[in-house]
C-alpha atoms as a PDB file:
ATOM      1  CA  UNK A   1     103.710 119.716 109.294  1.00  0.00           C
ATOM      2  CA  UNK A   2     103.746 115.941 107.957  1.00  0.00           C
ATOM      3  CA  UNK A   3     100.138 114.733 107.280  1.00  0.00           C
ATOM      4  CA  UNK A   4     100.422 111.637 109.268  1.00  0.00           C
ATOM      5  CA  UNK A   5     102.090 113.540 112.744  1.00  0.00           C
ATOM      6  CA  UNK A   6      99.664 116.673 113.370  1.00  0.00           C
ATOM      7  CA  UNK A   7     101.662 116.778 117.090  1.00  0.00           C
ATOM      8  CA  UNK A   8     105.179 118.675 116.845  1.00  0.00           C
ATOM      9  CA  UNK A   9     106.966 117.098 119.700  1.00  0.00           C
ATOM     10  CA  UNK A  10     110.297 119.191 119.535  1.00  0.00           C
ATOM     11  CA  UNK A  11     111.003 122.156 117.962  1.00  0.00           C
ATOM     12  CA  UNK A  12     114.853 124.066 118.079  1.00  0.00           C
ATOM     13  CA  UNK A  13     115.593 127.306 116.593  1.00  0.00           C
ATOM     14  CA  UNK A  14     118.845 129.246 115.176  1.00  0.00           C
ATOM     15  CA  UNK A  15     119.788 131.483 112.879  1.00  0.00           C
ATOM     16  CA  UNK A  16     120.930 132.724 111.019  1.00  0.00           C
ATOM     17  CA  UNK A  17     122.237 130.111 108.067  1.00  0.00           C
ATOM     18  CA  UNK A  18     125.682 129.785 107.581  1.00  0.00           C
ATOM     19  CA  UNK A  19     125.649 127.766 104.831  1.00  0.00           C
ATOM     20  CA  UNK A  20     125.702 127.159 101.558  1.00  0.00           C
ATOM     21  CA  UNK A  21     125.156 131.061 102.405  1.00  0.00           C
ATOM     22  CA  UNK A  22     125.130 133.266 105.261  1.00  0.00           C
ATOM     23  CA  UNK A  23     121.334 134.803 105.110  1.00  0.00           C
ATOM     24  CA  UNK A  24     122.178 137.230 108.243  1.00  0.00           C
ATOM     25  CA  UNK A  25     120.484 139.925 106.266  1.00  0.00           C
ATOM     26  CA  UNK A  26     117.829 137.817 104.550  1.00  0.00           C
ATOM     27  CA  UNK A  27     116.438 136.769 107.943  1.00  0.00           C
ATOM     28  CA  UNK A  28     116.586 140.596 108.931  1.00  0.00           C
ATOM     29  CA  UNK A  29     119.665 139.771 111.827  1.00  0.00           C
ATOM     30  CA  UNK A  30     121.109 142.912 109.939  1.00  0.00           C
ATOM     31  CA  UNK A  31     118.886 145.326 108.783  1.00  0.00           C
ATOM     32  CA  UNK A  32     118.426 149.147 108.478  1.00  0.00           C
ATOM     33  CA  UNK A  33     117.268 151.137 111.566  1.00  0.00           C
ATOM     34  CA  UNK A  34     114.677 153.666 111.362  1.00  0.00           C
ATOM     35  CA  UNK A  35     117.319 156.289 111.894  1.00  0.00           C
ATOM     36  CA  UNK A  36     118.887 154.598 108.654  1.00  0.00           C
ATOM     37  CA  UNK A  37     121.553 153.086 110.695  1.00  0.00           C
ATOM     38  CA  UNK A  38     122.666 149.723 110.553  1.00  0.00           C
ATOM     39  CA  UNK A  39     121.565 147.196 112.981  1.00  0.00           C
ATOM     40  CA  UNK A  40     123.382 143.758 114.223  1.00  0.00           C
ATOM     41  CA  UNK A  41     120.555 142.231 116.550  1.00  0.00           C
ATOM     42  CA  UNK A  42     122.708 139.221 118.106  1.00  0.00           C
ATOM     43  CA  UNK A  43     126.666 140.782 116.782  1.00  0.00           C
ATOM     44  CA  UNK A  44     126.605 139.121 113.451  1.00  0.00           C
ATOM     45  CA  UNK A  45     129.884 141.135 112.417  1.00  0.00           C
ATOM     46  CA  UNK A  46     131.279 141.235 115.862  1.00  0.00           C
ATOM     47  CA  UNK A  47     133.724 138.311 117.362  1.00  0.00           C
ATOM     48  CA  UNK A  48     131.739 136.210 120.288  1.00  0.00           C
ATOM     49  CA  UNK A  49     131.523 132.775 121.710  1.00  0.00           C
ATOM     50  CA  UNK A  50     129.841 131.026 118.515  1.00  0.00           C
ATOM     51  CA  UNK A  51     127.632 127.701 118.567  1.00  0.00           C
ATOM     52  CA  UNK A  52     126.481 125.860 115.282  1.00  0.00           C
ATOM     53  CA  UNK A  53     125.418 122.921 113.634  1.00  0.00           C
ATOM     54  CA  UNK A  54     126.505 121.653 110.273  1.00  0.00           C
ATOM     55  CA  UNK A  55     125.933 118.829 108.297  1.00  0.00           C
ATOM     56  CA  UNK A  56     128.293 117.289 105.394  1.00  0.00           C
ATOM     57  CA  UNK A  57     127.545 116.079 101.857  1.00  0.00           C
ATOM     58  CA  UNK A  58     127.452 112.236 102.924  1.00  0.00           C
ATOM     59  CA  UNK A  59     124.858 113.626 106.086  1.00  0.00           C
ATOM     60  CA  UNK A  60     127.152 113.616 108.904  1.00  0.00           C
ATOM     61  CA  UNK A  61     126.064 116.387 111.681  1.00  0.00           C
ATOM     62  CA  UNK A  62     129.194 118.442 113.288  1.00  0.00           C
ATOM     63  CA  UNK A  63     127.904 120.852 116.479  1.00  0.00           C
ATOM     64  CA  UNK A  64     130.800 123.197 117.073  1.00  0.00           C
ATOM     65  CA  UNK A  65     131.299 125.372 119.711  1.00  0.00           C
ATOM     66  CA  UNK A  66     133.862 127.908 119.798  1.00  0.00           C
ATOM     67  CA  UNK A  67     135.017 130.377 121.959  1.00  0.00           C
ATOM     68  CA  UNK A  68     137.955 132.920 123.381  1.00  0.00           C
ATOM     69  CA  UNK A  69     139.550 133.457 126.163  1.00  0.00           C
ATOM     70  CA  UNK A  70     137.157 134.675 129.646  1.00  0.00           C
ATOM     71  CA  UNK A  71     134.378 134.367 126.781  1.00  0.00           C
ATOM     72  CA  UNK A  72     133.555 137.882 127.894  1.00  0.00           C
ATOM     73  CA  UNK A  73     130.551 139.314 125.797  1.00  0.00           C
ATOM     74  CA  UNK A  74     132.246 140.399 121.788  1.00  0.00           C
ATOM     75  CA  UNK A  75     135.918 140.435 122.676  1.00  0.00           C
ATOM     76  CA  UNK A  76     136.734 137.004 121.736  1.00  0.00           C
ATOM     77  CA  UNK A  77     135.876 134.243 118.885  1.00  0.00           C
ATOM     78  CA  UNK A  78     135.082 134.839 116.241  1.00  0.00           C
ATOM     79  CA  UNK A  79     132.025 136.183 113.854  1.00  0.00           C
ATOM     80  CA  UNK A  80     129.477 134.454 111.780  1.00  0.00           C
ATOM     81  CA  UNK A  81     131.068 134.613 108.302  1.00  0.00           C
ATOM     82  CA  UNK A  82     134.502 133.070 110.398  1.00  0.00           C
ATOM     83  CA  UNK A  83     132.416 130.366 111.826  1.00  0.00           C
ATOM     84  CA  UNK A  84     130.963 129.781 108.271  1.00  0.00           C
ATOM     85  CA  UNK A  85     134.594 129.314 106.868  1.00  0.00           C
ATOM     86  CA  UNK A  86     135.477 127.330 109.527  1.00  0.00           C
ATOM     87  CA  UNK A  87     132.498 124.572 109.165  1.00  0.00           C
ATOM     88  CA  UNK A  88     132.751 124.906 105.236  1.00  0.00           C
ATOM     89  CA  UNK A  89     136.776 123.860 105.982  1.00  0.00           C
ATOM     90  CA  UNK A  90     134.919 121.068 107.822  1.00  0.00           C
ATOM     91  CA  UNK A  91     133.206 119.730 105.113  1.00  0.00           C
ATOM     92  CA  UNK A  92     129.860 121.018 106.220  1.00  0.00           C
ATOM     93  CA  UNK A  93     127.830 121.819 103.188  1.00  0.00           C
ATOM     94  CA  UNK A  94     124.734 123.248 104.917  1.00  0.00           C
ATOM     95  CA  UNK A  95     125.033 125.054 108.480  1.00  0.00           C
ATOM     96  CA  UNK A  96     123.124 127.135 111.119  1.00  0.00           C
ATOM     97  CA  UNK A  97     124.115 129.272 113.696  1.00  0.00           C
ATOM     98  CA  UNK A  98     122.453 128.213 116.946  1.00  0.00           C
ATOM     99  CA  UNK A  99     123.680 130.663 120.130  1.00  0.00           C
ATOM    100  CA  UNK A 100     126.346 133.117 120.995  1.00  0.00           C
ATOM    101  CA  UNK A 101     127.756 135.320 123.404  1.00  0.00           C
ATOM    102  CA  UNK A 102     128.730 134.484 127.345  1.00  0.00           C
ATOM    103  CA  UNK A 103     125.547 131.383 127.000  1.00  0.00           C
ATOM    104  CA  UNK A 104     127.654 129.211 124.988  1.00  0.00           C
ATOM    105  CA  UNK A 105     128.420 126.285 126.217  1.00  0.00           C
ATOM    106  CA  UNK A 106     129.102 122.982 125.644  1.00  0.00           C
ATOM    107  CA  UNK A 107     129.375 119.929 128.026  1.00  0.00           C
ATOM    108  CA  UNK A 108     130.187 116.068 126.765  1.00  0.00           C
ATOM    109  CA  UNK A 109     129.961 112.924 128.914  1.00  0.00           C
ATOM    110  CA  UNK A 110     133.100 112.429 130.639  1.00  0.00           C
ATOM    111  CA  UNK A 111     134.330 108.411 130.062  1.00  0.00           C
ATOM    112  CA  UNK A 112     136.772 108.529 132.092  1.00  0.00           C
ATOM    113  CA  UNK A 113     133.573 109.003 134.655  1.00  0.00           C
ATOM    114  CA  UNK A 114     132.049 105.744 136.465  1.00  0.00           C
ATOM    115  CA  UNK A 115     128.793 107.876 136.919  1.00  0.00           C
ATOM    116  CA  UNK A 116     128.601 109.504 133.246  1.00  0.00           C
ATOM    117  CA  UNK A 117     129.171 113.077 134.719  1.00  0.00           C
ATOM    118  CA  UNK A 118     129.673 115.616 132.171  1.00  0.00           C
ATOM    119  CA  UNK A 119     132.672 117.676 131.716  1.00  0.00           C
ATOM    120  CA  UNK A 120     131.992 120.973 129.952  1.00  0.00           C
ATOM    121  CA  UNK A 121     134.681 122.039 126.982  1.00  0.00           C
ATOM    122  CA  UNK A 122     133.129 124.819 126.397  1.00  0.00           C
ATOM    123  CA  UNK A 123     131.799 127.703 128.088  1.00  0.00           C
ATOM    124  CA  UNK A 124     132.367 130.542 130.655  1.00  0.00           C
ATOM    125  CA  UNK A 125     134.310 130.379 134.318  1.00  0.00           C
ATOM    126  CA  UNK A 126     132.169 130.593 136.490  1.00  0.00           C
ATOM    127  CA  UNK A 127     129.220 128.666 134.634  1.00  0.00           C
ATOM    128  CA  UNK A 128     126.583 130.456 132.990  1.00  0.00           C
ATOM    129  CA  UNK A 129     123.148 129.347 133.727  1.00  0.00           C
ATOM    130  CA  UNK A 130     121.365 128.688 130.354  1.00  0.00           C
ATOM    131  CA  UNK A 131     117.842 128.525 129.511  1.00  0.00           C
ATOM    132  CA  UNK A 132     117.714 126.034 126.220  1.00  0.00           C
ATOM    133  CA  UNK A 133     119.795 123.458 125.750  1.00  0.00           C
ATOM    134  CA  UNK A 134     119.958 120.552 123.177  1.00  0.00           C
ATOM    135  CA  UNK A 135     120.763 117.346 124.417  1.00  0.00           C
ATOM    136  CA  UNK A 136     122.007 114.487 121.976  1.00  0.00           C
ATOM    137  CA  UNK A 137     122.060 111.139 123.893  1.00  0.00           C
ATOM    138  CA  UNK A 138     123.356 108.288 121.503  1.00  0.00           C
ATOM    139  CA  UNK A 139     121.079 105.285 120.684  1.00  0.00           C
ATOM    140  CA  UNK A 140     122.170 101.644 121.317  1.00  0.00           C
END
């Protein structure tokens, strides 16, 4: 914590890193069972929906959100060392994985819209109701 804020005000999790390196085992998202078998806690190797953040060398931020066809749970998108390719093509130099699976979505505000509705671009028919969400609302 910075000396001169001891109040956190907003805190947002992901995981794992996609870049410069994809940590999926380093953070313990794959990892050995007990039985000795391999574990992928959130499909890691499997294709899925995919959310992530990345930022570029001159410290632009990209969010990305991809994701199949239906977006039914693993059977389209693609998997985290695909999305890490794909942001890397970008020009993302550093990355993070944020959410996957049928909670992915994405919604922008619609300009073509007198009241500023949003118009989602990406995410599963009918909606999903998600828990978190981060919201980016431009400055003036």
């Amino acid at each position: 914590m910075h000396p001169k804020n001891d109040k956190l005000q907003y805190v947002l999790g992901g995981g794992p890193q996609l870049l410069p390196k994809l940590t999926a085992k380093d953070e313990a998202f794959i990892r050995t069972g007990s039985d000795g078998k391999q574990v992928d806690s959130i499909g890691c190797n499997k294709t899925a929906a995919r959310t992530a953040i990345g930022i570029t060398n001159d410290d632009h931020f990209l969010i990305l959100c991809v994701a199949g066809k239906g977006q039914d749970e693993f059977s389209s998108g693609i998997n985290l060392e695909q999305l890490a390719q794909v942001l890397s093509n970008l020009g993302c130099t550093r990355a993070l994985n944020f959410d996957g699976g049928t909670s992915t979505t994405m919604a922008i505000a619609d300009k073509a819209s007198a009241d500023g509705a949003l118009k989602m671009v990406c995410g599963k028919e009918p909606e999903t109701r998600v828990k978190s969400v981060l919201m980016i609302v431009p400055t003036k």
